[in-house]
PDB file of N, CA and C in Angstrom:
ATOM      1  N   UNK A   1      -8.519 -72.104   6.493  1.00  0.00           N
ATOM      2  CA  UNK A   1      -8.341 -70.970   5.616  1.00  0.00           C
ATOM      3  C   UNK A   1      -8.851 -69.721   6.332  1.00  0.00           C
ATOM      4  N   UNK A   2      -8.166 -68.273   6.345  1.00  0.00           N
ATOM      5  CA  UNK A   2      -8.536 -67.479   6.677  1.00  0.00           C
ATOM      6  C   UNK A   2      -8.960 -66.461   5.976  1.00  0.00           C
ATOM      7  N   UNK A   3     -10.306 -65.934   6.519  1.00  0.00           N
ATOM      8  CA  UNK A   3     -11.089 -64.697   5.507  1.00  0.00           C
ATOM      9  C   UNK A   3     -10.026 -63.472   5.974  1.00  0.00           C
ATOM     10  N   UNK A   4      -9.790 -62.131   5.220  1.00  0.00           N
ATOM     11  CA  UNK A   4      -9.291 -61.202   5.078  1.00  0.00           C
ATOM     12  C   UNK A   4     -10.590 -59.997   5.057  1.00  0.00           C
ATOM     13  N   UNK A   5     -11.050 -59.609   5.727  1.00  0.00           N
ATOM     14  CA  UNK A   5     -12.265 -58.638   5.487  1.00  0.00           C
ATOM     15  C   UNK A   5     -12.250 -57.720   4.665  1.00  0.00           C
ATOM     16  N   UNK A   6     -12.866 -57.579   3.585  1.00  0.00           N
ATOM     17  CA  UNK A   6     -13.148 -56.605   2.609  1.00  0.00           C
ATOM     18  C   UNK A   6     -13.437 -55.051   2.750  1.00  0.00           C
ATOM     19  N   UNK A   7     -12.838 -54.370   2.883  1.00  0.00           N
ATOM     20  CA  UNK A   7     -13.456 -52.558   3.342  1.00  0.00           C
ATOM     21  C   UNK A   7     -12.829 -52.329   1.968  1.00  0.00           C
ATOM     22  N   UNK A   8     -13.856 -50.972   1.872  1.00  0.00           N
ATOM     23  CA  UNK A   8     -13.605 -49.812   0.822  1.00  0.00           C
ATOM     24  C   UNK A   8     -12.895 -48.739   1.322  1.00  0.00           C
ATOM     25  N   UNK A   9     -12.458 -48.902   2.531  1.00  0.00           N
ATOM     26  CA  UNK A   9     -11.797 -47.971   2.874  1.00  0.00           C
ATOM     27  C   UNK A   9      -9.952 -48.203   2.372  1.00  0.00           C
ATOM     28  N   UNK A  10      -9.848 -49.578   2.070  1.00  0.00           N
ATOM     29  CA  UNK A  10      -8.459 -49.020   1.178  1.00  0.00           C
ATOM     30  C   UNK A  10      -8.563 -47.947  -0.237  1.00  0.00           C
ATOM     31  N   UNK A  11      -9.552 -46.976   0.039  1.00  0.00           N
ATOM     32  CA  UNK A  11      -8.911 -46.075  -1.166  1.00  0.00           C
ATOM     33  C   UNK A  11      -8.972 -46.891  -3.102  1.00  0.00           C
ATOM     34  N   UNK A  12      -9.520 -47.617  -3.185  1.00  0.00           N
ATOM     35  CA  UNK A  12      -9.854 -48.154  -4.414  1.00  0.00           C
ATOM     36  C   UNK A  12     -11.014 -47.482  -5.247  1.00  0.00           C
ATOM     37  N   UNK A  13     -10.605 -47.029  -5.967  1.00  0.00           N
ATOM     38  CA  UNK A  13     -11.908 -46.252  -6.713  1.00  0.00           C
ATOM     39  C   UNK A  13     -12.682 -47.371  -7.571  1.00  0.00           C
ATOM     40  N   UNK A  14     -13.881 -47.203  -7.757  1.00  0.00           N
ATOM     41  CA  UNK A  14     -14.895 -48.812  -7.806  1.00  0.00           C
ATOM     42  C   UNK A  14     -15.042 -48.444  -9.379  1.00  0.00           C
ATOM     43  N   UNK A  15     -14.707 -47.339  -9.864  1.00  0.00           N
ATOM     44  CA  UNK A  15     -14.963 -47.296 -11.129  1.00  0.00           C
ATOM     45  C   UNK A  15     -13.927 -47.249 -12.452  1.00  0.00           C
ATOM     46  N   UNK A  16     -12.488 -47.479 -11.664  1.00  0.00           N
ATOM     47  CA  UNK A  16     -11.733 -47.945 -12.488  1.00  0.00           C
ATOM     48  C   UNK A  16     -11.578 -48.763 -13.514  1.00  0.00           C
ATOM     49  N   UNK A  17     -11.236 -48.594 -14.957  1.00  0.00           N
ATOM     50  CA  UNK A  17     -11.377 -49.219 -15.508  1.00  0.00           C
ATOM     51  C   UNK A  17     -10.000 -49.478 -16.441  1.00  0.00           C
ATOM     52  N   UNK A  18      -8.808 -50.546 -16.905  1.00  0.00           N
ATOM     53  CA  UNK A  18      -7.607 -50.717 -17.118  1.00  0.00           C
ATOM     54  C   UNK A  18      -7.614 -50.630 -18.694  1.00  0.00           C
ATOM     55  N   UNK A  19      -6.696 -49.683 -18.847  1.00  0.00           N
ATOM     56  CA  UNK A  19      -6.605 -49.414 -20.357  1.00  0.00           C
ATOM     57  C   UNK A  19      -7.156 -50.316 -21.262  1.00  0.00           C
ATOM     58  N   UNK A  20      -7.098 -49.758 -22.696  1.00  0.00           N
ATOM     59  CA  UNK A  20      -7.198 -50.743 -23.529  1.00  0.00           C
ATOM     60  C   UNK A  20      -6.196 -51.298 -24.072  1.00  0.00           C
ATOM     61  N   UNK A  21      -5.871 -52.443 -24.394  1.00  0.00           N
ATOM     62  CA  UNK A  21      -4.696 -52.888 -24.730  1.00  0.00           C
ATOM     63  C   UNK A  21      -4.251 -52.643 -26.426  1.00  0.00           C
ATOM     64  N   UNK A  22      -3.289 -51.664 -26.799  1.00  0.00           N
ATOM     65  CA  UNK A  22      -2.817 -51.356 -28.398  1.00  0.00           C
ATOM     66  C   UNK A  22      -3.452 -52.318 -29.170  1.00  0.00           C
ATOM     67  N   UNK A  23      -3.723 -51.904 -30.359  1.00  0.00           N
ATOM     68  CA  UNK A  23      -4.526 -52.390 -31.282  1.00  0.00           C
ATOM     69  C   UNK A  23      -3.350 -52.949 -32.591  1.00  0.00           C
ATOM     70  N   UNK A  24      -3.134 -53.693 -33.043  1.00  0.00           N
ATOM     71  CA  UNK A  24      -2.098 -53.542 -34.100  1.00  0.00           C
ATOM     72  C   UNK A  24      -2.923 -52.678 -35.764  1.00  0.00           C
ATOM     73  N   UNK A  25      -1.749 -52.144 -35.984  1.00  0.00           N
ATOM     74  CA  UNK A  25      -1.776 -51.370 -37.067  1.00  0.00           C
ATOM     75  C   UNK A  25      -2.527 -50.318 -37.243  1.00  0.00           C
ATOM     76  N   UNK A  26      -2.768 -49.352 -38.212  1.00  0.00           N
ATOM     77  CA  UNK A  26      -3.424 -47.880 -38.224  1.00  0.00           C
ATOM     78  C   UNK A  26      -4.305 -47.453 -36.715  1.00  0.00           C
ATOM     79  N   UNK A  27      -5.472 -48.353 -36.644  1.00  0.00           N
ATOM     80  CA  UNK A  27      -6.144 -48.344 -34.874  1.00  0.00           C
ATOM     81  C   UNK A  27      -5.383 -48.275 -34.093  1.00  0.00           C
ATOM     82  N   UNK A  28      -5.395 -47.297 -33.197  1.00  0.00           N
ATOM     83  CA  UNK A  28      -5.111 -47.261 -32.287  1.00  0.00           C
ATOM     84  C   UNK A  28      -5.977 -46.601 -31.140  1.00  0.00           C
ATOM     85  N   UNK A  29      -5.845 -46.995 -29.955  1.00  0.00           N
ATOM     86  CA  UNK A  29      -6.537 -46.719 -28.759  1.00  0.00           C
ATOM     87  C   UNK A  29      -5.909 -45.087 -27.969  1.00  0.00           C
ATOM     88  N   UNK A  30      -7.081 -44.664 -28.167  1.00  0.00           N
ATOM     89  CA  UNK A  30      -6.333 -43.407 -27.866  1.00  0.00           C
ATOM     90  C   UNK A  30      -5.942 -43.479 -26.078  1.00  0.00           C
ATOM     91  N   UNK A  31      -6.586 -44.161 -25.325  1.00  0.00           N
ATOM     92  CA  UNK A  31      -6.358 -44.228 -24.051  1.00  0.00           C
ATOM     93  C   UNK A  31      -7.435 -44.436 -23.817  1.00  0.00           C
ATOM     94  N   UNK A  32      -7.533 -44.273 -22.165  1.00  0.00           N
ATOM     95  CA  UNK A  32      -8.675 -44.308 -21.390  1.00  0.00           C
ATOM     96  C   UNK A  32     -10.034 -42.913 -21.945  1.00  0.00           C
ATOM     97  N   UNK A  33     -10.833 -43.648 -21.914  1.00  0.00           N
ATOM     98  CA  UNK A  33     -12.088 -42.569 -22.389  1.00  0.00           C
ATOM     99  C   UNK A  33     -13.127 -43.179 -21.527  1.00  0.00           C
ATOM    100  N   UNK A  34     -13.660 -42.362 -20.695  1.00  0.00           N
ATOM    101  CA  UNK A  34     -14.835 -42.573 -19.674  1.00  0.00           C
ATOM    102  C   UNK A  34     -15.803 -42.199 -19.617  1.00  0.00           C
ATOM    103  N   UNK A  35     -16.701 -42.390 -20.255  1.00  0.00           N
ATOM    104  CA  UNK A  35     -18.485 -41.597 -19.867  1.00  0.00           C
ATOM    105  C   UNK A  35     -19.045 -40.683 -18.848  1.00  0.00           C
ATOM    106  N   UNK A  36     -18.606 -39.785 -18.351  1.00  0.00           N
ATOM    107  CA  UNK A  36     -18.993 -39.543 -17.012  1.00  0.00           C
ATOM    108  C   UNK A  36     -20.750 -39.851 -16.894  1.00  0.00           C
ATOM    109  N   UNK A  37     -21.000 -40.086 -17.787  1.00  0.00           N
ATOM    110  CA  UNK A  37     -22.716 -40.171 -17.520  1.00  0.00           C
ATOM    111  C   UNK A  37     -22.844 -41.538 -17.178  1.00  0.00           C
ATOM    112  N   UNK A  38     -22.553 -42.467 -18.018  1.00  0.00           N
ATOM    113  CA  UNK A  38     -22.201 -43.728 -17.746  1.00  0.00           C
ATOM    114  C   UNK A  38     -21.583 -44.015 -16.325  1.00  0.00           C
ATOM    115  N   UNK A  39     -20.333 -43.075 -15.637  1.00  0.00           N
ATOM    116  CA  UNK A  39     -20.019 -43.330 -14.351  1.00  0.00           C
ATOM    117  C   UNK A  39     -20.968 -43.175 -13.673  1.00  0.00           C
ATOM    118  N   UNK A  40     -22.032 -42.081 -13.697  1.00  0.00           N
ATOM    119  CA  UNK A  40     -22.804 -41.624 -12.609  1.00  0.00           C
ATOM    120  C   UNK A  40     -24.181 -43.076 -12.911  1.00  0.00           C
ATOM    121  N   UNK A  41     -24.082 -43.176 -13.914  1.00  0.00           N
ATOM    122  CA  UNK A  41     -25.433 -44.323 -13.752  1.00  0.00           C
ATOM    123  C   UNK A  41     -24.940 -45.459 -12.931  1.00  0.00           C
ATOM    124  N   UNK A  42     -23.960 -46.033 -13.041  1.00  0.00           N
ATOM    125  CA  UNK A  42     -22.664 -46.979 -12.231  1.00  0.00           C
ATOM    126  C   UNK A  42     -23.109 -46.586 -11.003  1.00  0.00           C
ATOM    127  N   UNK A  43     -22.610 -45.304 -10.451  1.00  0.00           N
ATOM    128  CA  UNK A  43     -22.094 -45.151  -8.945  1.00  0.00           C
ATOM    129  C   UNK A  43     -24.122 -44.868  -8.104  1.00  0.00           C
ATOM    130  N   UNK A  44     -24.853 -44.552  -9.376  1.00  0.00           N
ATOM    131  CA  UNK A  44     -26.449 -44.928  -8.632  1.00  0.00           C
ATOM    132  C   UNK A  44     -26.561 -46.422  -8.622  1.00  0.00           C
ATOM    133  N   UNK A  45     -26.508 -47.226  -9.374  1.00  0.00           N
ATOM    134  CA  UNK A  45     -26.672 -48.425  -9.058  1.00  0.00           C
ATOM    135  C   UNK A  45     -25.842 -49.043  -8.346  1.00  0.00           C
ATOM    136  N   UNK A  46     -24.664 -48.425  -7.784  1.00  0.00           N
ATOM    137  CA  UNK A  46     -23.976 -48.894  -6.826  1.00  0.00           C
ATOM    138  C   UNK A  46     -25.267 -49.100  -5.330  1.00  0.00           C
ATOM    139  N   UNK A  47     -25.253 -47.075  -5.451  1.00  0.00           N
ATOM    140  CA  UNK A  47     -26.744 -46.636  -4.334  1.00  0.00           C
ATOM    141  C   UNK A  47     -27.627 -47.998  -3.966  1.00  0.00           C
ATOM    142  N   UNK A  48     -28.006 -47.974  -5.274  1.00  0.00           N
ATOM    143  CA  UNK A  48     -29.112 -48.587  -4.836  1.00  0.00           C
ATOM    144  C   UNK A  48     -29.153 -49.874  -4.456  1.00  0.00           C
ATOM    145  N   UNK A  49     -28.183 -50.408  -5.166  1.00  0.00           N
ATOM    146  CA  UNK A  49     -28.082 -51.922  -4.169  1.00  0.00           C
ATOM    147  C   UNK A  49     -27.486 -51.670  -2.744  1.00  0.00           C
ATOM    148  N   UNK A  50     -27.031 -50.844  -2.520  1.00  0.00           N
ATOM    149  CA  UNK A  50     -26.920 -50.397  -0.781  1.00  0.00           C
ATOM    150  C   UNK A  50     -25.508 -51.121  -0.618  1.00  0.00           C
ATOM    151  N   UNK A  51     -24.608 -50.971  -2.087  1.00  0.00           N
ATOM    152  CA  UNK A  51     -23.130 -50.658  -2.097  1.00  0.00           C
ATOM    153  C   UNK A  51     -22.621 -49.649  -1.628  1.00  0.00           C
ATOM    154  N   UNK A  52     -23.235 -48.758  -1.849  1.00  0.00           N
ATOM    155  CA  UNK A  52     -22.155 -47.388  -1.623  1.00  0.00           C
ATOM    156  C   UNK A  52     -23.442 -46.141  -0.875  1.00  0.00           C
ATOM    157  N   UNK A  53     -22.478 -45.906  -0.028  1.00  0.00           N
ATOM    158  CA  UNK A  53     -23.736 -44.612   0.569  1.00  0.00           C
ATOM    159  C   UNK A  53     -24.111 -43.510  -0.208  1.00  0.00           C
ATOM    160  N   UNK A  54     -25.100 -42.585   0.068  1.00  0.00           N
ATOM    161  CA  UNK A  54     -25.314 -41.548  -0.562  1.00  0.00           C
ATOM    162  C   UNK A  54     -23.882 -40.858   0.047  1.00  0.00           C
ATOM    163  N   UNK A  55     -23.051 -40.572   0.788  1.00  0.00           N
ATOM    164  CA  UNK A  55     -22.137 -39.734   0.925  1.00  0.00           C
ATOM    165  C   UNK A  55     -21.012 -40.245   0.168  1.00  0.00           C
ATOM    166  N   UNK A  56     -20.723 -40.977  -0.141  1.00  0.00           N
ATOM    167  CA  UNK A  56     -19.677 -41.860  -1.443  1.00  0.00           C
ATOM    168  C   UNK A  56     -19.957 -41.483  -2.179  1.00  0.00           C
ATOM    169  N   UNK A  57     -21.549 -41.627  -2.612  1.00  0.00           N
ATOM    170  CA  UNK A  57     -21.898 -41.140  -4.249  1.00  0.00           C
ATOM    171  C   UNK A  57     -21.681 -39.962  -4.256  1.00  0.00           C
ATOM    172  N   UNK A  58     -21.858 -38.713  -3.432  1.00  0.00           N
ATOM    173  CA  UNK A  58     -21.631 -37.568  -3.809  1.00  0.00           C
ATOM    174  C   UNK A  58     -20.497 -37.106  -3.762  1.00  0.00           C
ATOM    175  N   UNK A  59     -19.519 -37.918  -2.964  1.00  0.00           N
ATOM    176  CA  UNK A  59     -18.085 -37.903  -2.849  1.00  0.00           C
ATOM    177  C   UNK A  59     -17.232 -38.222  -4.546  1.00  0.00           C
ATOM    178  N   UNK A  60     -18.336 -39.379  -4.758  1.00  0.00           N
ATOM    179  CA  UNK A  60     -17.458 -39.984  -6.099  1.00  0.00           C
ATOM    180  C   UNK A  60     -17.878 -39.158  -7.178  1.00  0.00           C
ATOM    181  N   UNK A  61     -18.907 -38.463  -7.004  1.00  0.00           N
ATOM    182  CA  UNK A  61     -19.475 -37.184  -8.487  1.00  0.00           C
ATOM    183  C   UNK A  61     -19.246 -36.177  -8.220  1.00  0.00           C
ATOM    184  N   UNK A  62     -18.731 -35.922  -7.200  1.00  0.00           N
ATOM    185  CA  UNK A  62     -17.687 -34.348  -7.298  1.00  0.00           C
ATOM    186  C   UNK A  62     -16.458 -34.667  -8.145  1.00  0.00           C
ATOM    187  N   UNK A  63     -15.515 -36.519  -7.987  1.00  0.00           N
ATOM    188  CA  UNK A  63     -14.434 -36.187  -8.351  1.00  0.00           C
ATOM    189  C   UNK A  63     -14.945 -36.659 -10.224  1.00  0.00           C
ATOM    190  N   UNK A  64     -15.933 -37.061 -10.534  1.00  0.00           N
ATOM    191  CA  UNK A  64     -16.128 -37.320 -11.824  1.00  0.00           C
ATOM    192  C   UNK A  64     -16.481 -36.303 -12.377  1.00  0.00           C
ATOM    193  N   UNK A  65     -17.630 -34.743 -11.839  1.00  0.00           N
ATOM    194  CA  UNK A  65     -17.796 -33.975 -12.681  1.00  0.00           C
ATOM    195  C   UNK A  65     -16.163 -32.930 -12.071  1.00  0.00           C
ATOM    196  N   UNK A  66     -15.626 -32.723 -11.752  1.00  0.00           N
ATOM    197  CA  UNK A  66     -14.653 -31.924 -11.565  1.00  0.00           C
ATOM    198  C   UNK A  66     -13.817 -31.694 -12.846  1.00  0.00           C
ATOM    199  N   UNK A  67     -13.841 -30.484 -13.069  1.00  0.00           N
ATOM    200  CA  UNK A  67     -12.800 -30.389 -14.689  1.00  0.00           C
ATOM    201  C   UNK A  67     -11.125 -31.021 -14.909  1.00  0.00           C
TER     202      UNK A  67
END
């Protein structure tokens, strides 16, 4: 069996998260809704387990606080 090496450099954003799936009747899911505070606690504990560099993290909270 052969390993395939794992990089983050394919461009995968780590904090994606896949819709919610329709709700039947009156509920409905308005879409994706994201915490940005919640992202940024994510992308530090990425940090700190020595997932993601400090230049990622500041890479990835420019594009989370960006309007």
């Amino acid at each position: 069996m052969r390993r395939v090496a794992a990089t983050r450099a394919r461009g995968t954003d780590l904090l994606v998260r896949p819709p919610c799936p329709d709700l039947p009747g009156p509920i409905r899911s308005p879409g994706l809704v994201v915490d940005p505070v919640e992202q940024l606690k994510e992308l530090d504990d990425l940090v700190t387990r020595g997932l993601l560099s400090p230049e990622e993290f500041e890479q990835q909270k420019g594009r989370i606080l960006s309007p």
